[in-house]
Protein backbone atom coordinates (compact mmCIF):
# COMPACT_ATOMS: atom_id res chain seq x y z
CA UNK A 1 197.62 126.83 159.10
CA UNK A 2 197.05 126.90 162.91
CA UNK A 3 197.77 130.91 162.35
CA UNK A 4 195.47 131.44 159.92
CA UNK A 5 192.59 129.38 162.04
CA UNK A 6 193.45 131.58 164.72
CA UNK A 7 192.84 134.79 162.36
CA UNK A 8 189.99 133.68 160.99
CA UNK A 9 188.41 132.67 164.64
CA UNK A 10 189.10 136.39 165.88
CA UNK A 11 187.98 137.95 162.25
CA UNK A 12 184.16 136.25 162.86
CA UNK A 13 184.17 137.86 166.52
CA UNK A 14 184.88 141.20 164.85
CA UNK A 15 183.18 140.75 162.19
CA UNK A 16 179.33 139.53 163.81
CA UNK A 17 179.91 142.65 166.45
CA UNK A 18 180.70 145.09 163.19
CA UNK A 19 176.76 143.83 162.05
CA UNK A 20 175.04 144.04 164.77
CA UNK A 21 176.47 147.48 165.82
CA UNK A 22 177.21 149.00 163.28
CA UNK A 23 175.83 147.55 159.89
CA UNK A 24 172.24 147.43 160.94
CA UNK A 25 172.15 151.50 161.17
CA UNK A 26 173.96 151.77 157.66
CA UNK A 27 171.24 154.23 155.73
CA UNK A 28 172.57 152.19 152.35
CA UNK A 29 172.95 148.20 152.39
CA UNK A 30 175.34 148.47 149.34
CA UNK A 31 177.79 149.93 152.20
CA UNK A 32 177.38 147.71 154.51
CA UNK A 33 177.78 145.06 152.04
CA UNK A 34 180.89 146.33 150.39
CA UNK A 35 182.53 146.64 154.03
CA UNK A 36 181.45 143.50 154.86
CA UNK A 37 183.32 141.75 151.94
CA UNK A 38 186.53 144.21 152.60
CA UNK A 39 186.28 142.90 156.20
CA UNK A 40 186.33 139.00 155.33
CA UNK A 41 189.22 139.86 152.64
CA UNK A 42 190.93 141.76 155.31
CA UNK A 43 190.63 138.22 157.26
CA UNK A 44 192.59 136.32 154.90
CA UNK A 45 189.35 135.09 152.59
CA UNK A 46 190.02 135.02 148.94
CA UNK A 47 186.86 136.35 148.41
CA UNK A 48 186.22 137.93 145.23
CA UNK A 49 182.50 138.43 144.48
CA UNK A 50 179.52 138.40 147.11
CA UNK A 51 175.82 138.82 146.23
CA UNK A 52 173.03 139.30 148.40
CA UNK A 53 169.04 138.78 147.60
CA UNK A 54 165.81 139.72 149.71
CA UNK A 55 162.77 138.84 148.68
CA UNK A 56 160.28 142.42 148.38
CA UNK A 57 156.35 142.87 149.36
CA UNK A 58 155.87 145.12 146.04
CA UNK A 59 153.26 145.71 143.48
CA UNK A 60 156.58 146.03 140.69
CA UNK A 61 159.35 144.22 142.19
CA UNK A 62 159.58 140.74 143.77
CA UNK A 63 163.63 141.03 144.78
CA UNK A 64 166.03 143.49 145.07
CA UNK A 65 169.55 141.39 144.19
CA UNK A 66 173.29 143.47 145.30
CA UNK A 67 176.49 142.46 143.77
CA UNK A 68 179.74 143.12 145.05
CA UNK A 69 182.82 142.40 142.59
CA UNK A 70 186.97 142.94 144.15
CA UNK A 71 187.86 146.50 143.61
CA UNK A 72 184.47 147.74 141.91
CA UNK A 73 181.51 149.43 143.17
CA UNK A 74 178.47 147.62 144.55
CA UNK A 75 175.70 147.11 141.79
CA UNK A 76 171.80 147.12 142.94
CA UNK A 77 169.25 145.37 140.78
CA UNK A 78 166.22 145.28 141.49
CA UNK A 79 163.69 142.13 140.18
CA UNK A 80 160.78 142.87 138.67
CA UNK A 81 157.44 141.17 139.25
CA UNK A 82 156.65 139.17 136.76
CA UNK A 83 157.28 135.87 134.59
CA UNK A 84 160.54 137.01 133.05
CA UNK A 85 161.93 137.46 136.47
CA UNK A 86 160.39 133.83 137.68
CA UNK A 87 162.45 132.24 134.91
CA UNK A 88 165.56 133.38 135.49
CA UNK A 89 165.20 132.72 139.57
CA UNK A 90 163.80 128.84 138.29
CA UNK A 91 167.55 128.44 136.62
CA UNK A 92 169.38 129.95 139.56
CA UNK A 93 171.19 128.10 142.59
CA UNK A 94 168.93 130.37 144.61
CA UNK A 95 165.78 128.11 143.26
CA UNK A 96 167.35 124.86 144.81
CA UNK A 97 169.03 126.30 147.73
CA UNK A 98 165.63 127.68 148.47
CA UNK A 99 164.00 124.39 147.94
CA UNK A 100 166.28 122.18 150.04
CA UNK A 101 167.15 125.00 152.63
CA UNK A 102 170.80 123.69 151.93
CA UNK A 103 173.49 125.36 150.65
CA UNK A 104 174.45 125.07 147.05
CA UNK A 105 178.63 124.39 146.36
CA UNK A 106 180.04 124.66 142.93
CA UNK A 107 183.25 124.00 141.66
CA UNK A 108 182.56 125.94 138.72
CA UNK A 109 185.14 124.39 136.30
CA UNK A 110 183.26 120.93 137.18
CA UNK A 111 180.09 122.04 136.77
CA UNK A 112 178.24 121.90 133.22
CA UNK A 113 177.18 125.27 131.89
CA UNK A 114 173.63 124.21 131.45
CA UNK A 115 173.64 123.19 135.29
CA UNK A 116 172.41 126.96 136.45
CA UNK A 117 171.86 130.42 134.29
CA UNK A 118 175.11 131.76 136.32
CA UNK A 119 177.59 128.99 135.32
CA UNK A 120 178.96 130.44 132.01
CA UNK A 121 179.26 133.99 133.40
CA UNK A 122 181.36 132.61 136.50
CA UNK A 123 183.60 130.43 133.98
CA UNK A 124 184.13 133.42 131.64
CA UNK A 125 185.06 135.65 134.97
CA UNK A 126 187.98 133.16 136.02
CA UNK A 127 185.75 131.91 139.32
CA UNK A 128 186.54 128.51 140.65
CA UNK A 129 184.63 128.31 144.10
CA UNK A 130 180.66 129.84 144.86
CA UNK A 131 178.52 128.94 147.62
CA UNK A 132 174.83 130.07 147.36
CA UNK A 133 173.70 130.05 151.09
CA UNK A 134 170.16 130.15 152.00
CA UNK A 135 168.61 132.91 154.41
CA UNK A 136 164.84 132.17 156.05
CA UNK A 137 163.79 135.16 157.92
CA UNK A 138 161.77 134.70 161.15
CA UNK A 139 158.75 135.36 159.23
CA UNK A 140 158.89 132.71 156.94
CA UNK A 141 160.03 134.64 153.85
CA UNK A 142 162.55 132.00 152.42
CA UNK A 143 163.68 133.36 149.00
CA UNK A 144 166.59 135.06 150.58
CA UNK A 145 169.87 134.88 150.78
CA UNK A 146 173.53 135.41 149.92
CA UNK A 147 176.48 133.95 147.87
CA UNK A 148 180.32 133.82 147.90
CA UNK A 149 182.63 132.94 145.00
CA UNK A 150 186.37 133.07 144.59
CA UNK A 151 188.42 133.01 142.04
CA UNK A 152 191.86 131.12 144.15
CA UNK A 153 193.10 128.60 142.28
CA UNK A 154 192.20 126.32 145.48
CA UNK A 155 189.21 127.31 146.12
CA UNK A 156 187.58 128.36 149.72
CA UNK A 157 189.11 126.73 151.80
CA UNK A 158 186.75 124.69 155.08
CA UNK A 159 188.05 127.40 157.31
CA UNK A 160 186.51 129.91 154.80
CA UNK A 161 183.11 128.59 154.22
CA UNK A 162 183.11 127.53 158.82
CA UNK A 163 183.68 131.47 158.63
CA UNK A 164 180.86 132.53 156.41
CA UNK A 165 178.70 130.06 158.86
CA UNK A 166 179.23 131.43 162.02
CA UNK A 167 178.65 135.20 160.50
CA UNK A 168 175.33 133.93 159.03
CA UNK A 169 173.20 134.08 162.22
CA UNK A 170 174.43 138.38 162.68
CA UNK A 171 173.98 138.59 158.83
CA UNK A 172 170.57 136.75 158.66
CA UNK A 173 169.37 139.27 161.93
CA UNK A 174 170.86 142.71 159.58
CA UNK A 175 169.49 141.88 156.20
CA UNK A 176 165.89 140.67 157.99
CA UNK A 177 165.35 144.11 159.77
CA UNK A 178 166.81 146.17 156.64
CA UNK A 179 164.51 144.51 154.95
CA UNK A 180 161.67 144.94 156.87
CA UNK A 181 162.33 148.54 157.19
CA UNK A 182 161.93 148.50 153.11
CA UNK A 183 159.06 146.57 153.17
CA UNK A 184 156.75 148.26 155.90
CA UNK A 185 157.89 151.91 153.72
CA UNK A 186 157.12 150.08 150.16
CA UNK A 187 153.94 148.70 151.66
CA UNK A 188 152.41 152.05 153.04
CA UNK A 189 153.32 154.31 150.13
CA UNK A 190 151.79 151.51 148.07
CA UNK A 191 148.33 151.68 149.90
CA UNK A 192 148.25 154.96 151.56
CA UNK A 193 150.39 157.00 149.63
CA UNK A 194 153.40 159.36 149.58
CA UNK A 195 152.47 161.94 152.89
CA UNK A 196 149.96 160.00 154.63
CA UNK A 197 152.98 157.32 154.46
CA UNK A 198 155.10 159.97 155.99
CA UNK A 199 152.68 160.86 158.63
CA UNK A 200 151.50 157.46 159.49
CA UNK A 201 155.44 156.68 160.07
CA UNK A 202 155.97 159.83 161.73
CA UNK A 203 153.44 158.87 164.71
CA UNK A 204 149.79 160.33 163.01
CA UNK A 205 148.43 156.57 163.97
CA UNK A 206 145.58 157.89 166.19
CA UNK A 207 141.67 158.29 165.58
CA UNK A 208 140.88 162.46 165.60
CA UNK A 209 144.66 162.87 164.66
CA UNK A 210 143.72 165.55 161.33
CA UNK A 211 144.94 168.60 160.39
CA UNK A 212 142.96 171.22 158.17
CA UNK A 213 144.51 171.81 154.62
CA UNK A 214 143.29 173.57 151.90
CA UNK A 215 143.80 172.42 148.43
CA UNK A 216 142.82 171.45 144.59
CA UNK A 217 140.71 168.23 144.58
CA UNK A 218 140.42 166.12 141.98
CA UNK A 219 137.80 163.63 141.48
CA UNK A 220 137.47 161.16 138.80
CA UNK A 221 135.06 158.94 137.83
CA UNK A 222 134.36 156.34 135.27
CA UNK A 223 131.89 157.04 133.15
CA UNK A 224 129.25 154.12 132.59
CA UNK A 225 130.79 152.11 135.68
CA UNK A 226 127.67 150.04 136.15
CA UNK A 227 126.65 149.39 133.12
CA UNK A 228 130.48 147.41 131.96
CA UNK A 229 130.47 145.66 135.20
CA UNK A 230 126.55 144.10 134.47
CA UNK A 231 128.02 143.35 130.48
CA UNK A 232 131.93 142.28 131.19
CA UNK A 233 133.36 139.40 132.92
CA UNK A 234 134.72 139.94 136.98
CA UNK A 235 138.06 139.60 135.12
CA UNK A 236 137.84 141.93 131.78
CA UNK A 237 136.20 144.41 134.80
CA UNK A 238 139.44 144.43 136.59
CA UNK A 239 141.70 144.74 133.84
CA UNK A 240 139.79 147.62 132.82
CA UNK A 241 139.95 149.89 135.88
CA UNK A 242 143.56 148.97 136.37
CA UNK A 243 144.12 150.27 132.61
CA UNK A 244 142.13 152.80 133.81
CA UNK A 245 144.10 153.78 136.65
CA UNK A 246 147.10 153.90 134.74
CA UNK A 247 146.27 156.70 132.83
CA UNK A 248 145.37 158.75 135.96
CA UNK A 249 147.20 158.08 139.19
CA UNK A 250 150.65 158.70 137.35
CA UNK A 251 149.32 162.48 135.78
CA UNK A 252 148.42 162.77 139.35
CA UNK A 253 152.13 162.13 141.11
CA UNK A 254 153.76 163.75 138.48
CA UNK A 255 152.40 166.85 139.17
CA UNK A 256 152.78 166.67 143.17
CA UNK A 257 149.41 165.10 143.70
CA UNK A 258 148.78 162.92 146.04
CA UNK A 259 145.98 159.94 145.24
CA UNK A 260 144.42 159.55 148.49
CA UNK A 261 141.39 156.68 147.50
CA UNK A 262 140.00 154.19 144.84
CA UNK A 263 136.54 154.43 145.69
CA UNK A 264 134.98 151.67 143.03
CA UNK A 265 135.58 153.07 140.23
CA UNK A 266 136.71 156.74 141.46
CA UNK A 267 139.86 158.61 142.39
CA UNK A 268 139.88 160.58 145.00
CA UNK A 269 143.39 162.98 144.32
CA UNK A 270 144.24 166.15 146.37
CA UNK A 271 147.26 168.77 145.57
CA UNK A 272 147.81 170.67 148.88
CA UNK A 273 148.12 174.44 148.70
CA UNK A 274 151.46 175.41 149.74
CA UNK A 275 152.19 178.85 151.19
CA UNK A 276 149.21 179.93 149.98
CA UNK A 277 149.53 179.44 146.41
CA UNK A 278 146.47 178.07 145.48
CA UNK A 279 147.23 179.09 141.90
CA UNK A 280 149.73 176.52 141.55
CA UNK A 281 147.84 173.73 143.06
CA UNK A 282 144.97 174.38 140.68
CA UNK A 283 147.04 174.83 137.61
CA UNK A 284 148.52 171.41 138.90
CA UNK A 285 145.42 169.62 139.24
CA UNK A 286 144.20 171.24 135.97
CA UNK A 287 147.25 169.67 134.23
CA UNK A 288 146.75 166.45 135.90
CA UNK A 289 143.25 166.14 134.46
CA UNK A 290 143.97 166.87 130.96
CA UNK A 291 146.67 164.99 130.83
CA UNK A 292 144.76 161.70 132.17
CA UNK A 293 142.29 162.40 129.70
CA UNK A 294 145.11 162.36 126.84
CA UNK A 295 146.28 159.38 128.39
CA UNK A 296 142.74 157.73 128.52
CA UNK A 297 142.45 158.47 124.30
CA UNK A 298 146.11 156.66 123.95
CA UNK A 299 144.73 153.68 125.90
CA UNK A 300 141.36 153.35 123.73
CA UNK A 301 143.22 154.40 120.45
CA UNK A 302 145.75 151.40 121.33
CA UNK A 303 143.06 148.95 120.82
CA UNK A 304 143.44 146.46 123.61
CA UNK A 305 140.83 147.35 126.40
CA UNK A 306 137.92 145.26 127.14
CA UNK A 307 135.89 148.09 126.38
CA UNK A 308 136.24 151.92 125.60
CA UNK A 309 137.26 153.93 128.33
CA UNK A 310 135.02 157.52 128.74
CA UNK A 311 135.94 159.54 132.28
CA UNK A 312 134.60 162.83 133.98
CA UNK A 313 136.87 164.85 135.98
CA UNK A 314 135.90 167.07 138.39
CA UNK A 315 138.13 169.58 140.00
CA UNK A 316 137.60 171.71 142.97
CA UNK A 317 139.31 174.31 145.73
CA UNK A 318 138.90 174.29 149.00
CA UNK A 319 139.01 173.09 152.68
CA UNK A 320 138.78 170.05 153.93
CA UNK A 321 140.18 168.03 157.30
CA UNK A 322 143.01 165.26 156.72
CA UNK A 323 143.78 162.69 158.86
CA UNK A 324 142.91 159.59 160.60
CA UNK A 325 138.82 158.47 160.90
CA UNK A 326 138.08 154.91 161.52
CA UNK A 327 136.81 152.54 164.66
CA UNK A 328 138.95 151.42 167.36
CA UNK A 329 142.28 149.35 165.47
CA UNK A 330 140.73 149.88 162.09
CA UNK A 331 141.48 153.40 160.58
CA UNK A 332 141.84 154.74 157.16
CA UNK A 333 144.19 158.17 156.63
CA UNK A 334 141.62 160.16 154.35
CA UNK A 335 140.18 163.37 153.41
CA UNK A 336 136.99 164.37 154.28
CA UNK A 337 134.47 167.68 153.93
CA UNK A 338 131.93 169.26 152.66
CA UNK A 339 134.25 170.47 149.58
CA UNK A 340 135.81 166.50 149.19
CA UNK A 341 131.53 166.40 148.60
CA UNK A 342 131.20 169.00 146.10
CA UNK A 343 134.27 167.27 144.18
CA UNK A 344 132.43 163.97 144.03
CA UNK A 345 128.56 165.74 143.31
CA UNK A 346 130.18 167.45 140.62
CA UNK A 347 131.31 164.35 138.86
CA UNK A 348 127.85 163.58 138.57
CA UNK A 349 127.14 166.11 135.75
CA UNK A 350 130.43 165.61 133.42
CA UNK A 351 128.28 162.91 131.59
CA UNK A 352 124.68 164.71 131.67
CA UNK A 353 126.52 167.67 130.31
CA UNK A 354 128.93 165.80 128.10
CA UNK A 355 132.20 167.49 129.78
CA UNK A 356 134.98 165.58 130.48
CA UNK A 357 136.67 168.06 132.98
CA UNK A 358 133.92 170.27 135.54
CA UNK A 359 135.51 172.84 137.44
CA UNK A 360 133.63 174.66 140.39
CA UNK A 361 133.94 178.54 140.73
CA UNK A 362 135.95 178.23 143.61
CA UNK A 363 138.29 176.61 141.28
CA UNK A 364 138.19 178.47 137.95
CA UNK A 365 138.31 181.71 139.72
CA UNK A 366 142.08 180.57 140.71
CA UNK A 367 142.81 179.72 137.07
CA UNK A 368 144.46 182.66 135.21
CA UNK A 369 142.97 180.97 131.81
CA UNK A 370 140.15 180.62 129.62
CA UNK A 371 137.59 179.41 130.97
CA UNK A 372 133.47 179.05 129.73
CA UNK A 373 130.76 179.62 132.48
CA UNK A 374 128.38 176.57 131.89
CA UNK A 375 125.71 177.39 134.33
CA UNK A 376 124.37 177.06 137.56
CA UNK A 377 123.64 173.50 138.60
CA UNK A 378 122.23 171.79 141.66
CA UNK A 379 124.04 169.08 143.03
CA UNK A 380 122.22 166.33 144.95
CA UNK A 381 122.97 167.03 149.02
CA UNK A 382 124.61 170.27 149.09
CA UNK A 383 122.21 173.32 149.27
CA UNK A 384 121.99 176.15 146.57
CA UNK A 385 123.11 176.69 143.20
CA UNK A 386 126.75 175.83 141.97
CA UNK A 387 127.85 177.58 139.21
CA UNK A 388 130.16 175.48 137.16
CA UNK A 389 133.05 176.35 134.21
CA UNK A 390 134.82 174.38 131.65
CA UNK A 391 137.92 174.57 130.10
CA UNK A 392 137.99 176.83 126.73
């Protein structure tokens, strides 16, 4: 016994330097996870399954759960946001050990299966010891944490479970800036998007910091905005732009476009010309738009909006500067120009003419398809006429 003490004292040494070395640069927590586990087996630990569970800042997910089973690959499930996904958390030890910020100790053939979701599936799997320990980060976020189960006939041992104690503390510190990391990335792509993400994180975080692009815009309005939000309840108003998002911003990103701004009831979308194909960053943009529209008669055809959904699409190709514009600490990573302008004028007409898509000539002259000249228009703040085309 005194041997194994000994082993197990020199084990959390190695193990608590291993984290904080080497497991916090691991590019894929299931790794560090599964060599983790290997390292407390290696230490004489009967340890057959370990899970670990961070809580997410996500507009989809609230958790993202990984399970690590004796001789098997790591599994990663992520939790999505939502009621289902409360429910099963409310019948987990996670709940309570959450609750009382104590651990939760089962002796799973003593326990009743109605006791916690996980009981049966540990009794059919031949485990006879799990410990559900947990983790409060130093920013409050509490529903983390991590479990242990065995399936020795004895049990963990109080060795065992004084081992998984004193590793906690270098554990705690790896999963919290991991997580962090996953967060601050989730969070930015969420509300800035995919590249200015990527340029924000790369070190464009100063005002003036822009670069001139040229690219297919695509602007997207509402149609009859105003008018629903003076008839419909705060709440039906809501639902109905986020329905009405839906159809758009996913056309967009599947075609490589990159939604830059909700403006009200607007989206502001560019697809940036690359290596000077502007051909295939109109056709892109030109696919995006029909393909929201399609998605927009789905959505009223289904039946369950507040109200019927009618949008005008405008699409234009051009310049325009991209960066960082703001005051002092308080920036926003846009696009601005005089073409970003002609985008949004143009959406003015698509009802007036009764057009869902508008395409300027700078735009339908890149378009190597049918397209119907409509006439030359004025649009309110940019001088001259502005000849605009349709698509046959």
């Amino acid at each position: 016994m005194r041997d194994t003490n000994n082993r197990l004292k020199r084990a959390v040494g190695e193990i608590r330097d291993w984290l904080l070395d080497r497991a916090v640069f691991m590019p894929d927590l299931g790794d560090a996870l599964a060599e983790l586990c290997e390292q407390i087996v290696a230490a004489g630990v009967p340890l057959a399954r370990a899970t670990s569970a961070v809580q997410l800042l996500n507009a989809n997910s609230s958790g993202v759960g990984r399970e690590w089973r004796l001789g098997e690959p790591v599994i990663e499930r992520v939790y999505p946001y939502g009621p289902q996904s409360d429910r099963s958390y409310d019948r987990s030890p996670f709940a309570e050990a959450h609750r009382t910020n104590r651990w939760v100790e089962l002796h799973v053939a003593q326990t009743p299966d109605d006791a916690y979701g996980i009981v049966p599936e540990l009794k059919t799997h031949g485990y006879t010891h799990y410990v559900c320990i947990p983790l409060v980060f130093s920013n409050g976020r509490r529903r983390n944490g991590v479990t242990f189960a065995t399936k020795h006939a004895d049990g963990f041992l109080s060795a065992h479970l004084d081992l998984f104690r004193a590793i906690l503390p270098a554990l705690r510190a790896v999963m919290e800036i991991r997580a962090g990391e996953r967060i601050l990335n989730e969070v930015l792509q969420t509300y800035v998007g995919g590249d200015p993400h990527d340029r924000i994180l790369a070190g464009d975080v100063h005002r003036g910091t822009v670069t001139r692009i040229k690219s297919a815009i695509l602007f997207s309005d509402l149609r009859g905005y105003t008018t629903l939000s003076m008839t419909l309840a705060e709440e039906d108003i809501a639902d109905l732009l986020n329905r009405y998002f839906d159809c758009v911003v996913p056309e967009v990103e599947a075609r490589g476009g990159e939604v830059l701004k909700f403006i009200g009831d607007g989206v502001l979308a560019m697809f940036q010309e690359r290596n000077g194909d502007g051909l295939r960053a109109c056709r892109a943009a030109l696919d995006a738009a029909t393909s929201s529209l399609d998605a927009i008669e789905r959505a009223n055809a289904f039946g369950s909006l507040p109200a019927v959904l009618e949008a005008g699409i405008a699409l234009h190709y051009g310049e325009a500067v991209y960066g960082n514009v703001g005051s002092g600490e308080r920036l926003d990573f846009t696009m601005i120009g005089r073409d970003v302008n002609i985008a949004n004028r143009i959406t003015r007409l698509n009802g007036r003419l009764n057009r869902p898509v508008l395409m300027s000539e700078a735009f339908a002259r890149q378009i190597p398809i049918g397209t119907q000249d409509i006439g030359d228009f004025e649009l309110k703040g940019v001088p001259g006429q502005h000849t605009l085309f349709a698509p046959l």
